[in-house]
C-alpha atoms as a PDB file:
ATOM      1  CA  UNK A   1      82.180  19.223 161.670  1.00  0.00           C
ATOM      2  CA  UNK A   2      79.821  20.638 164.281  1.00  0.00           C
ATOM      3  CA  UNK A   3      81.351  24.025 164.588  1.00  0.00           C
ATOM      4  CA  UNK A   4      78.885  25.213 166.856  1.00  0.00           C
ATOM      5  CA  UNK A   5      79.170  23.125 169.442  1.00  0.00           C
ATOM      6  CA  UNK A   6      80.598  24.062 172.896  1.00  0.00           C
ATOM      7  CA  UNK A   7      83.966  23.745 174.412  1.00  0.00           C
ATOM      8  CA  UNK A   8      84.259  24.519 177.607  1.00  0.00           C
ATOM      9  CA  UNK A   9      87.824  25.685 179.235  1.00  0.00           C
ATOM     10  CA  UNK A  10      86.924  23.664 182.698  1.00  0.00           C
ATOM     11  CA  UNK A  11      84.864  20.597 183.245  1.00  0.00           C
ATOM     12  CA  UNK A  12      81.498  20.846 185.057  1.00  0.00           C
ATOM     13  CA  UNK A  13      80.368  17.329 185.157  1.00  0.00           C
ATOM     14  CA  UNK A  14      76.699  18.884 186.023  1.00  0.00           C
ATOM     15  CA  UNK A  15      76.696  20.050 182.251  1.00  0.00           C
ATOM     16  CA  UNK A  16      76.814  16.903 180.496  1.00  0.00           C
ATOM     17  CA  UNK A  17      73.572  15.696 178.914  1.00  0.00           C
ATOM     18  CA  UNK A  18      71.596  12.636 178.665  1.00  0.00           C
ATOM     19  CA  UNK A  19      72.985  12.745 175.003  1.00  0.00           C
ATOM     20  CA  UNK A  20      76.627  12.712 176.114  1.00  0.00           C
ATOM     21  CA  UNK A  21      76.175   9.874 178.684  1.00  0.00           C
ATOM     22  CA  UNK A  22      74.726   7.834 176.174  1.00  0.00           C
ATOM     23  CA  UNK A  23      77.916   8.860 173.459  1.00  0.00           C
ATOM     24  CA  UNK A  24      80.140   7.879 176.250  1.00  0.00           C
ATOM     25  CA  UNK A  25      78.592   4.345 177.189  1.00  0.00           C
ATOM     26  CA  UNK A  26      78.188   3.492 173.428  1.00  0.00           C
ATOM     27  CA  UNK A  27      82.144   4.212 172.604  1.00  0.00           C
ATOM     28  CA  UNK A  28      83.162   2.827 176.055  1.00  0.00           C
ATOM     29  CA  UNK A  29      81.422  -0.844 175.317  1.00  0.00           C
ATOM     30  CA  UNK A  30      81.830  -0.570 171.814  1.00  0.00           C
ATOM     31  CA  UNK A  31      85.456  -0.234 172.278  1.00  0.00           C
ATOM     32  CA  UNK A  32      86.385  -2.338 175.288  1.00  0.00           C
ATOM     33  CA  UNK A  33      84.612  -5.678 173.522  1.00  0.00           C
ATOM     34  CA  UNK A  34      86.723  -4.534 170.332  1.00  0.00           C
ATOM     35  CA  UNK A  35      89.836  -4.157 172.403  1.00  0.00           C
ATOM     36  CA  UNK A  36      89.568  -7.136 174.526  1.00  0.00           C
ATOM     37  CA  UNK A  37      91.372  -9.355 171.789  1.00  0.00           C
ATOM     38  CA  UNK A  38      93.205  -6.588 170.396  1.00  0.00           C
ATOM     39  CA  UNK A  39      94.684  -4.401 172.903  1.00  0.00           C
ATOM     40  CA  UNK A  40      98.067  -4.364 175.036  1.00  0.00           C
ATOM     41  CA  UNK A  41      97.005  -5.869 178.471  1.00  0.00           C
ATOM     42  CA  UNK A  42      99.221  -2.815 180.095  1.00  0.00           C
ATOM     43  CA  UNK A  43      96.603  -0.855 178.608  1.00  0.00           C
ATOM     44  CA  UNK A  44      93.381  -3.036 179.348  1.00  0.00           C
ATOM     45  CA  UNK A  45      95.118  -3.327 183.223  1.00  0.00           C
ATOM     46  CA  UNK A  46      95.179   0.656 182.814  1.00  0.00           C
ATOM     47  CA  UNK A  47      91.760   1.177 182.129  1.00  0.00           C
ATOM     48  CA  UNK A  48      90.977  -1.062 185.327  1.00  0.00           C
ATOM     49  CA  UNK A  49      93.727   0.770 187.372  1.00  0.00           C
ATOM     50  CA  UNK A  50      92.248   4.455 186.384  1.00  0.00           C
ATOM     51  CA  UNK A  51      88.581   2.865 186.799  1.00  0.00           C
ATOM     52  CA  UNK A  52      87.283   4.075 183.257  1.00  0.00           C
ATOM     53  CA  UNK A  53      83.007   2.668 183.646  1.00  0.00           C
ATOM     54  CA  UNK A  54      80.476   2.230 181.106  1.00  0.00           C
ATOM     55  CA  UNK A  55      78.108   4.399 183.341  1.00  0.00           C
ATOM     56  CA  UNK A  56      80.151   7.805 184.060  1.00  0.00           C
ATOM     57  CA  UNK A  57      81.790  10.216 182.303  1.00  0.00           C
ATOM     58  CA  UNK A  58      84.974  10.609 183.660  1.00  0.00           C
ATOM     59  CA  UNK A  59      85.600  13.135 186.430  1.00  0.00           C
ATOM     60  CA  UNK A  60      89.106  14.706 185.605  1.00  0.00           C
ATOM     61  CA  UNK A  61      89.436  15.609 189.489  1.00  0.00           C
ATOM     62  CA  UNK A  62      89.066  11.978 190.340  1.00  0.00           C
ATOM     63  CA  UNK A  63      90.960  11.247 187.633  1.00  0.00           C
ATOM     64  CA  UNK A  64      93.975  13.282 188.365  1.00  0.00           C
ATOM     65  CA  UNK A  65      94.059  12.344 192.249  1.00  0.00           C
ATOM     66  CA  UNK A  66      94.325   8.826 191.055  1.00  0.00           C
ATOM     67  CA  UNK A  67      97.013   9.920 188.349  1.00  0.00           C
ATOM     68  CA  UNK A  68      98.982  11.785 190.973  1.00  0.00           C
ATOM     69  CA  UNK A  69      99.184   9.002 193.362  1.00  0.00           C
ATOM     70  CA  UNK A  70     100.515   6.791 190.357  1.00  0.00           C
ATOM     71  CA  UNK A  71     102.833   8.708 188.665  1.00  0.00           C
ATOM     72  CA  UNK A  72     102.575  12.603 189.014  1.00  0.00           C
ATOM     73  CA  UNK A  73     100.576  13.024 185.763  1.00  0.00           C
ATOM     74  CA  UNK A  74      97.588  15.572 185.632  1.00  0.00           C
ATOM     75  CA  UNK A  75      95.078  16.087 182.825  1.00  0.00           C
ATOM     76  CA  UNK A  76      94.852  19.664 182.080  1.00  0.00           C
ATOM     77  CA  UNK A  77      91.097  20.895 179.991  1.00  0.00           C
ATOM     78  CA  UNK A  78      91.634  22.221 176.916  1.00  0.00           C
ATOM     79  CA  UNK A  79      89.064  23.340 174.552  1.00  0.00           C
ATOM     80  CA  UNK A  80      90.769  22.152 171.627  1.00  0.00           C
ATOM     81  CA  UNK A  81      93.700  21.817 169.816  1.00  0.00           C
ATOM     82  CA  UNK A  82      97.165  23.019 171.720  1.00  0.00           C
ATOM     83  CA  UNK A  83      99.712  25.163 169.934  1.00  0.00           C
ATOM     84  CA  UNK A  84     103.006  22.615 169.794  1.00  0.00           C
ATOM     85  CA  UNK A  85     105.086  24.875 171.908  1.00  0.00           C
ATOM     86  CA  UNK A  86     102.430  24.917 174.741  1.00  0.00           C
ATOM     87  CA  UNK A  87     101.737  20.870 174.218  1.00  0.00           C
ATOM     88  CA  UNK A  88     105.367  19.847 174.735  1.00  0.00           C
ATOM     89  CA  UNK A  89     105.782  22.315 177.586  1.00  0.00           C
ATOM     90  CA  UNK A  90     102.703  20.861 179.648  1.00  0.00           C
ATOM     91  CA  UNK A  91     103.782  17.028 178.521  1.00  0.00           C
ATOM     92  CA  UNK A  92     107.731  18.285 180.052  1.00  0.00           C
ATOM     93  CA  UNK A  93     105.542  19.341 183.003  1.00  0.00           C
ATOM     94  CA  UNK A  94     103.630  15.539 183.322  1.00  0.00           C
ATOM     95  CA  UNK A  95      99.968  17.028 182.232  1.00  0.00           C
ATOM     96  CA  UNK A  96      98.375  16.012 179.658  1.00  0.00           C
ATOM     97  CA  UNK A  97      95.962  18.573 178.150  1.00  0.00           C
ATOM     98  CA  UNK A  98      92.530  17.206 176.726  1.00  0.00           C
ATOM     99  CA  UNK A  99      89.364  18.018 175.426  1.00  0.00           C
ATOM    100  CA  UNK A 100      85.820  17.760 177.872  1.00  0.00           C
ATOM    101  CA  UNK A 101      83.416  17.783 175.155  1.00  0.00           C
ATOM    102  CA  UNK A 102      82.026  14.761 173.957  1.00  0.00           C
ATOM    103  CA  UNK A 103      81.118  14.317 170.024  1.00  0.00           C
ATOM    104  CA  UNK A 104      77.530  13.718 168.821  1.00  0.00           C
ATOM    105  CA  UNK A 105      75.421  10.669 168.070  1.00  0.00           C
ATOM    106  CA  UNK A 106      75.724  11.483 164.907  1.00  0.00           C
ATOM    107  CA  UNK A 107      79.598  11.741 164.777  1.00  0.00           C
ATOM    108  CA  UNK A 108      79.951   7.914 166.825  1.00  0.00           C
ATOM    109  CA  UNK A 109      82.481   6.478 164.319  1.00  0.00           C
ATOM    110  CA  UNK A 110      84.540   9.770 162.435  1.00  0.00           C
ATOM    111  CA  UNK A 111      85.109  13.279 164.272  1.00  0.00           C
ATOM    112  CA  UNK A 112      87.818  15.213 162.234  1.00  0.00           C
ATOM    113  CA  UNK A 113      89.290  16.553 165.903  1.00  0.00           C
ATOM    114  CA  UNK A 114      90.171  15.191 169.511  1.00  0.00           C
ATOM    115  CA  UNK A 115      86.985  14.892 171.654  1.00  0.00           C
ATOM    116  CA  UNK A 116      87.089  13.751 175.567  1.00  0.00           C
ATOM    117  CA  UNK A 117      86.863   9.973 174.102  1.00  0.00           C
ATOM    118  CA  UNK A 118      89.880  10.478 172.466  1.00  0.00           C
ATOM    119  CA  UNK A 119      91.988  12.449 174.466  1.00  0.00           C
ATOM    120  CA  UNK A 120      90.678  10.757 177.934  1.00  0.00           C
ATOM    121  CA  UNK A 121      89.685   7.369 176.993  1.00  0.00           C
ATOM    122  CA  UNK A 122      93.129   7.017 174.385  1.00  0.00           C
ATOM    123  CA  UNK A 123      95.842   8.638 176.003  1.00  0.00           C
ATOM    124  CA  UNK A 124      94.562   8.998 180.035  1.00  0.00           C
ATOM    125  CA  UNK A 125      94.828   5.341 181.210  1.00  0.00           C
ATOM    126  CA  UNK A 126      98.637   4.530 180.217  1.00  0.00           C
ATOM    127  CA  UNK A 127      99.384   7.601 182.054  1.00  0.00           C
ATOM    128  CA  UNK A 128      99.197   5.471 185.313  1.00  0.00           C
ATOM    129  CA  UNK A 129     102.058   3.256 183.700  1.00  0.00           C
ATOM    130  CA  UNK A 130     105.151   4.448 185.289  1.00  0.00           C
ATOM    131  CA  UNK A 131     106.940   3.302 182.019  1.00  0.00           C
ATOM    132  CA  UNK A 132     104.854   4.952 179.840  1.00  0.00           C
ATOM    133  CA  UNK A 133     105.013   8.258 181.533  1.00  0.00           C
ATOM    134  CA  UNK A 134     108.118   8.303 182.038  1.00  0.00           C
ATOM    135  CA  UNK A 135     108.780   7.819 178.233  1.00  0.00           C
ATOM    136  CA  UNK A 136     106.041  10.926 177.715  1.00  0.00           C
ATOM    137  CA  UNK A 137     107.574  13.342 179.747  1.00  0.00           C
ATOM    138  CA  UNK A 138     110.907  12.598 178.167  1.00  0.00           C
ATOM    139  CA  UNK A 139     109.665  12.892 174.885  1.00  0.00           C
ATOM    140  CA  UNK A 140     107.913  16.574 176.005  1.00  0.00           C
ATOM    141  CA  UNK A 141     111.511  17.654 177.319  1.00  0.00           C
ATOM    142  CA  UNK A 142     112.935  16.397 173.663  1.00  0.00           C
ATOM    143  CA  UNK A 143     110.280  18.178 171.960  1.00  0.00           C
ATOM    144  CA  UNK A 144     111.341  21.303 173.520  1.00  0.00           C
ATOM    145  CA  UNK A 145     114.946  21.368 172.780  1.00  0.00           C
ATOM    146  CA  UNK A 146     114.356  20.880 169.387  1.00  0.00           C
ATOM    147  CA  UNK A 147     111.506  23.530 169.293  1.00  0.00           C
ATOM    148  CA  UNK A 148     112.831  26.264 167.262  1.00  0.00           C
ATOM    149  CA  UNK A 149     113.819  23.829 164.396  1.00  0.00           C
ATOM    150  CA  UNK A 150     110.595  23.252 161.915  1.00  0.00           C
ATOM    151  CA  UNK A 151     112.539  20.194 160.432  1.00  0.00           C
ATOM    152  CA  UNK A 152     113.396  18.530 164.187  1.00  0.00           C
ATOM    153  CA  UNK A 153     109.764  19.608 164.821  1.00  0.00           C
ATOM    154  CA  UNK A 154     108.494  17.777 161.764  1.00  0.00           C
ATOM    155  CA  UNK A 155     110.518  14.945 162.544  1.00  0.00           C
ATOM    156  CA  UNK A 156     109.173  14.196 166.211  1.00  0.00           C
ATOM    157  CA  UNK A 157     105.858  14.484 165.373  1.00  0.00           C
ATOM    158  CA  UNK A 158     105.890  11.685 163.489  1.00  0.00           C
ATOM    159  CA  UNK A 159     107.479   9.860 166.362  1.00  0.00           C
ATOM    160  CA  UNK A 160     103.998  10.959 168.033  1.00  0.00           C
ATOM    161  CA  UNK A 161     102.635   9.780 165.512  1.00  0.00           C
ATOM    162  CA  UNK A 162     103.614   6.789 165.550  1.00  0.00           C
ATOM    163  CA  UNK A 163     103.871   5.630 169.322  1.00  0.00           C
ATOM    164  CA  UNK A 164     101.479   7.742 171.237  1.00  0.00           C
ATOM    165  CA  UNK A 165      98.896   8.227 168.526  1.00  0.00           C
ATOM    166  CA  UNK A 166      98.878   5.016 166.568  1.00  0.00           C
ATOM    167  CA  UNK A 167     101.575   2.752 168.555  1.00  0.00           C
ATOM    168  CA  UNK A 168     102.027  -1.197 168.813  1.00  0.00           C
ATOM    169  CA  UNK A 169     103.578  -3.489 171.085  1.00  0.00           C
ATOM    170  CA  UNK A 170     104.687  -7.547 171.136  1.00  0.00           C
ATOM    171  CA  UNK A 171     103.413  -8.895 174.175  1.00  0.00           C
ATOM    172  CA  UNK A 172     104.321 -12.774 174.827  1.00  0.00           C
ATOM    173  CA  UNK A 173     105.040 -12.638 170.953  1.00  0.00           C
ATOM    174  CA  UNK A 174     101.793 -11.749 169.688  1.00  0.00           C
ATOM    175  CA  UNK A 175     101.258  -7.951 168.463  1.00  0.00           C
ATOM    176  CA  UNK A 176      99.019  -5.775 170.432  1.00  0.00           C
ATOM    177  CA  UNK A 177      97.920  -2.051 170.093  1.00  0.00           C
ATOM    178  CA  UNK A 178      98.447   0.695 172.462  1.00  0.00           C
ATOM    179  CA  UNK A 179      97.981   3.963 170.644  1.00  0.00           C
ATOM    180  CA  UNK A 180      95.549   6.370 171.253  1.00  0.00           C
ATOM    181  CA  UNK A 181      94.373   6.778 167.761  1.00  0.00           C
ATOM    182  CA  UNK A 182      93.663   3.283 167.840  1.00  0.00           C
ATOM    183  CA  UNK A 183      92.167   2.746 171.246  1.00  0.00           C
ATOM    184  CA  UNK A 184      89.315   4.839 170.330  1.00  0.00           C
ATOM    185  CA  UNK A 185      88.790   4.211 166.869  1.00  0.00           C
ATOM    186  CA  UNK A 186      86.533   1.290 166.690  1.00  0.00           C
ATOM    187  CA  UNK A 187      87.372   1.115 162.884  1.00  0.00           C
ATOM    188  CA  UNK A 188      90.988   1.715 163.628  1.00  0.00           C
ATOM    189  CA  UNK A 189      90.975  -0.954 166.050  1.00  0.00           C
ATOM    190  CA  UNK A 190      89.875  -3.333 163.142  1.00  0.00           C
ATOM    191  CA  UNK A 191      91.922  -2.046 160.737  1.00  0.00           C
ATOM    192  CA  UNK A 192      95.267  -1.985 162.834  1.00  0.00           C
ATOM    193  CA  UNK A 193      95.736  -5.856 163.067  1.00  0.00           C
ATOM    194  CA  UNK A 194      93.967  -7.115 159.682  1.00  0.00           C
ATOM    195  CA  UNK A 195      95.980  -8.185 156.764  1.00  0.00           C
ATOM    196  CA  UNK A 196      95.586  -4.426 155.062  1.00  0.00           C
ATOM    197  CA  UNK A 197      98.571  -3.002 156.931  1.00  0.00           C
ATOM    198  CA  UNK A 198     102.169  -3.719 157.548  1.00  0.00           C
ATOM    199  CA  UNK A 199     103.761  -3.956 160.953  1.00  0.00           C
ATOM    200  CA  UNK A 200     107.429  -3.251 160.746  1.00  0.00           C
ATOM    201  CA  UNK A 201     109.684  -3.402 163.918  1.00  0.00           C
ATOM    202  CA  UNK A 202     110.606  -0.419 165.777  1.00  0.00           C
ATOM    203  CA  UNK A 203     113.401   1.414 163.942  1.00  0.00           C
ATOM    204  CA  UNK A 204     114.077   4.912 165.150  1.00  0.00           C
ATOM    205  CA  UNK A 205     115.571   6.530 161.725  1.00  0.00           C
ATOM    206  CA  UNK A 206     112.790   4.921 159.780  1.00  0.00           C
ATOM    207  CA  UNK A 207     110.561   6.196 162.160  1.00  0.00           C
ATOM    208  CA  UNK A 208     111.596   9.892 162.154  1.00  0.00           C
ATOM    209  CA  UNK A 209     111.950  10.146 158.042  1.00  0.00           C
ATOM    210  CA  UNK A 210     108.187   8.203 157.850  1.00  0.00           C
ATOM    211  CA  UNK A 211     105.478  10.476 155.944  1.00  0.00           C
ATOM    212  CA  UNK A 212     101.588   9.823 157.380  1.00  0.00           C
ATOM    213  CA  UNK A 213      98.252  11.006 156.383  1.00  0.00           C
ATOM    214  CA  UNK A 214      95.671  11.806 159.081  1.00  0.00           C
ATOM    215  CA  UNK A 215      92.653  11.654 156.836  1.00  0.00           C
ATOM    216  CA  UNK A 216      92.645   7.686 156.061  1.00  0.00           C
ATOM    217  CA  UNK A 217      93.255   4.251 158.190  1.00  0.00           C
ATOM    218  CA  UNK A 218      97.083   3.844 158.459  1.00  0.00           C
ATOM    219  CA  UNK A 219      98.659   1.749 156.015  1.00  0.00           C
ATOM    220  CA  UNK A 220     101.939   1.318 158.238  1.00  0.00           C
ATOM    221  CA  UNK A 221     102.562   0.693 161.697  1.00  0.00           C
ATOM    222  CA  UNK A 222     105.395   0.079 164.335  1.00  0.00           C
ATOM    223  CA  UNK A 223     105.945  -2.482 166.817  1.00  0.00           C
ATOM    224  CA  UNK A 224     107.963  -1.331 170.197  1.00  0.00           C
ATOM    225  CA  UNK A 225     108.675  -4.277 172.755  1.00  0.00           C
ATOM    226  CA  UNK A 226     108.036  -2.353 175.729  1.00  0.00           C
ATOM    227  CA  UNK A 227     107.634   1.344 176.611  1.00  0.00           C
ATOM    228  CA  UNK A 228     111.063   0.915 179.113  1.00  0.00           C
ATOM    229  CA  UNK A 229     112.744   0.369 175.780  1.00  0.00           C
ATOM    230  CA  UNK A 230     111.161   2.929 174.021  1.00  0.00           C
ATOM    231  CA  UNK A 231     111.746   5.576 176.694  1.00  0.00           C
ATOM    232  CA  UNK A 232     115.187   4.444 176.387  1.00  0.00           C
ATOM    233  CA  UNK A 233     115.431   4.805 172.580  1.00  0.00           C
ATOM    234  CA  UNK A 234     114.879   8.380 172.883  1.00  0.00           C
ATOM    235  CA  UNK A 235     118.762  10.073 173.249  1.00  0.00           C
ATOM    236  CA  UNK A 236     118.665   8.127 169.933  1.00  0.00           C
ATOM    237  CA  UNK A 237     116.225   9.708 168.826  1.00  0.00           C
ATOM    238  CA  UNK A 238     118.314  13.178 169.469  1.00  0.00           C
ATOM    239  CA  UNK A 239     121.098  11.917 167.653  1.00  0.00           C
ATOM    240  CA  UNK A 240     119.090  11.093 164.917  1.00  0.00           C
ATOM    241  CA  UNK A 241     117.510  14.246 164.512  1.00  0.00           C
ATOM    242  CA  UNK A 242     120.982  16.387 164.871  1.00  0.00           C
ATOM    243  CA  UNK A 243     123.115  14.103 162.423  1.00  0.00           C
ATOM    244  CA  UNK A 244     120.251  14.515 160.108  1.00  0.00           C
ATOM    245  CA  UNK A 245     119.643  18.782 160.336  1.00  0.00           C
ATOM    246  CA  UNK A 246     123.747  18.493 160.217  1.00  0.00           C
ATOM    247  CA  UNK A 247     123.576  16.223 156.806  1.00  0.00           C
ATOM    248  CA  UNK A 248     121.007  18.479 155.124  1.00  0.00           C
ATOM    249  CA  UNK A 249     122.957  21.957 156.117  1.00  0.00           C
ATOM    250  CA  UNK A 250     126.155  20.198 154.866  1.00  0.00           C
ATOM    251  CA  UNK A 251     124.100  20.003 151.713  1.00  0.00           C
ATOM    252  CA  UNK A 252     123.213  23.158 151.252  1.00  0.00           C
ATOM    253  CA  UNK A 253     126.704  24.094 151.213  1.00  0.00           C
END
């Protein structure tokens, strides 16, 4: 990992270099002609609808006008990483904190944390689905009640995990991808649909109780049937989580 490289706390789209412009149009066509066959058309309409182009870096003031108008959602900078507490708080809040640093030539296909690609070119364009931010900001609100709990905390990050980050959906009966992890992951991209990983149906217990690695290509994946129904899934997921703390304290009895 480059750990001298800079990470600015506010975007200045004067500071990007010729370097950066060309790591963004690489990834950007590298990813949409790997996606076109691949990828939920809610998110490939997205990426039209939030006007994501080979030539530009995004410009998260044009980007959050645009957001606003759509559904209220703002992207907030964030040098890195966010502490959980303040991460569900802003997703409650509909903004979505991400990085404005892009990674190097050198780092094209493996960066071991979130760069702008990531966070902006993943998780930014389903933000204009009304759906799909609806089911976000519910799931920041959930993440909060359940805050002081490490187990509940445990157990809805893997529900991140596996929706936001590394999510699927059937469209018109054929299985699509929509997480972020995948949508810019070239090699995750490949990986998701091929023969060397299961797709299992959405089931929220096996969900929650699901282990993951974040060092490797998934092995296992989910399948939702549309992010109205997974929004709605989520006072299950609540249930889930309390009849399961409630089972493991009756245990300890």
């Amino acid at each position: 990992m480059n750990d001298t490289r800079h990470k600015p706390e506010m975007q200045c789209m004067d500071a990007y270099t010729d370097e950066d412009r060309q790591v963004w149009r690489i990834l950007f066509d590298r990813q949409m002609q790997a996606l076109q066959p691949s990828a939920s058309r809610l998110y490939l309409e997205a990426v039209e609808t939030i006007r994501f182009r080979t030539g530009g870096i995004p410009d998260f003031e044009q980007v959050n006008a645009l957001l606003m108008l759509r559904t209220g959602w703002q992207l907030t900078v964030t040098p890195g990483l966010v502490p959980e507490k303040d991460f569900f708080a802003l997703l409650a809040r509909r903004i979505f904190p991400a990085t404005c640093w892009l990674r190097c030539l050198s780092e094209l296909d493996y960066l071991e944390e979130p760069d702008m690609f990531h966070d902006v070119f993943g998780h930014a364009p389903l933000l204009t689905n009304s759906d799909y931010a609806a089911f976000m900001e519910a799931f920041g609100k959930l993440a909060l009640k359940w805050l002081h709990v490490p187990e509940a905390v445990e157990m809805i990050t893997r529900l991140y995990w596996f929706t936001i980050e590394f999510g699927m959906i059937r469209e018109d009966d054929i299985i699509r991808i929509f997480g972020a992890g995948i949508m810019s992951s070239v090699g995750e991209t490949r990986h998701a649909l091929s023969d060397h990983s299961r797709k299992l149906p959405f089931d929220m217990a096996t969900v929650l109780a699901m282990g993951f690695r974040k060092d490797v290509m998934q092995d296992t994946y989910f399948v939702i049937r549309s992010f109205r129904e997974l929004c709605a899934a989520l006072p299950e997921a609540d249930k889930a989580i309390e009849k399961a703390l409630h089972s493991k304290s009756v245990q300890r009895i």
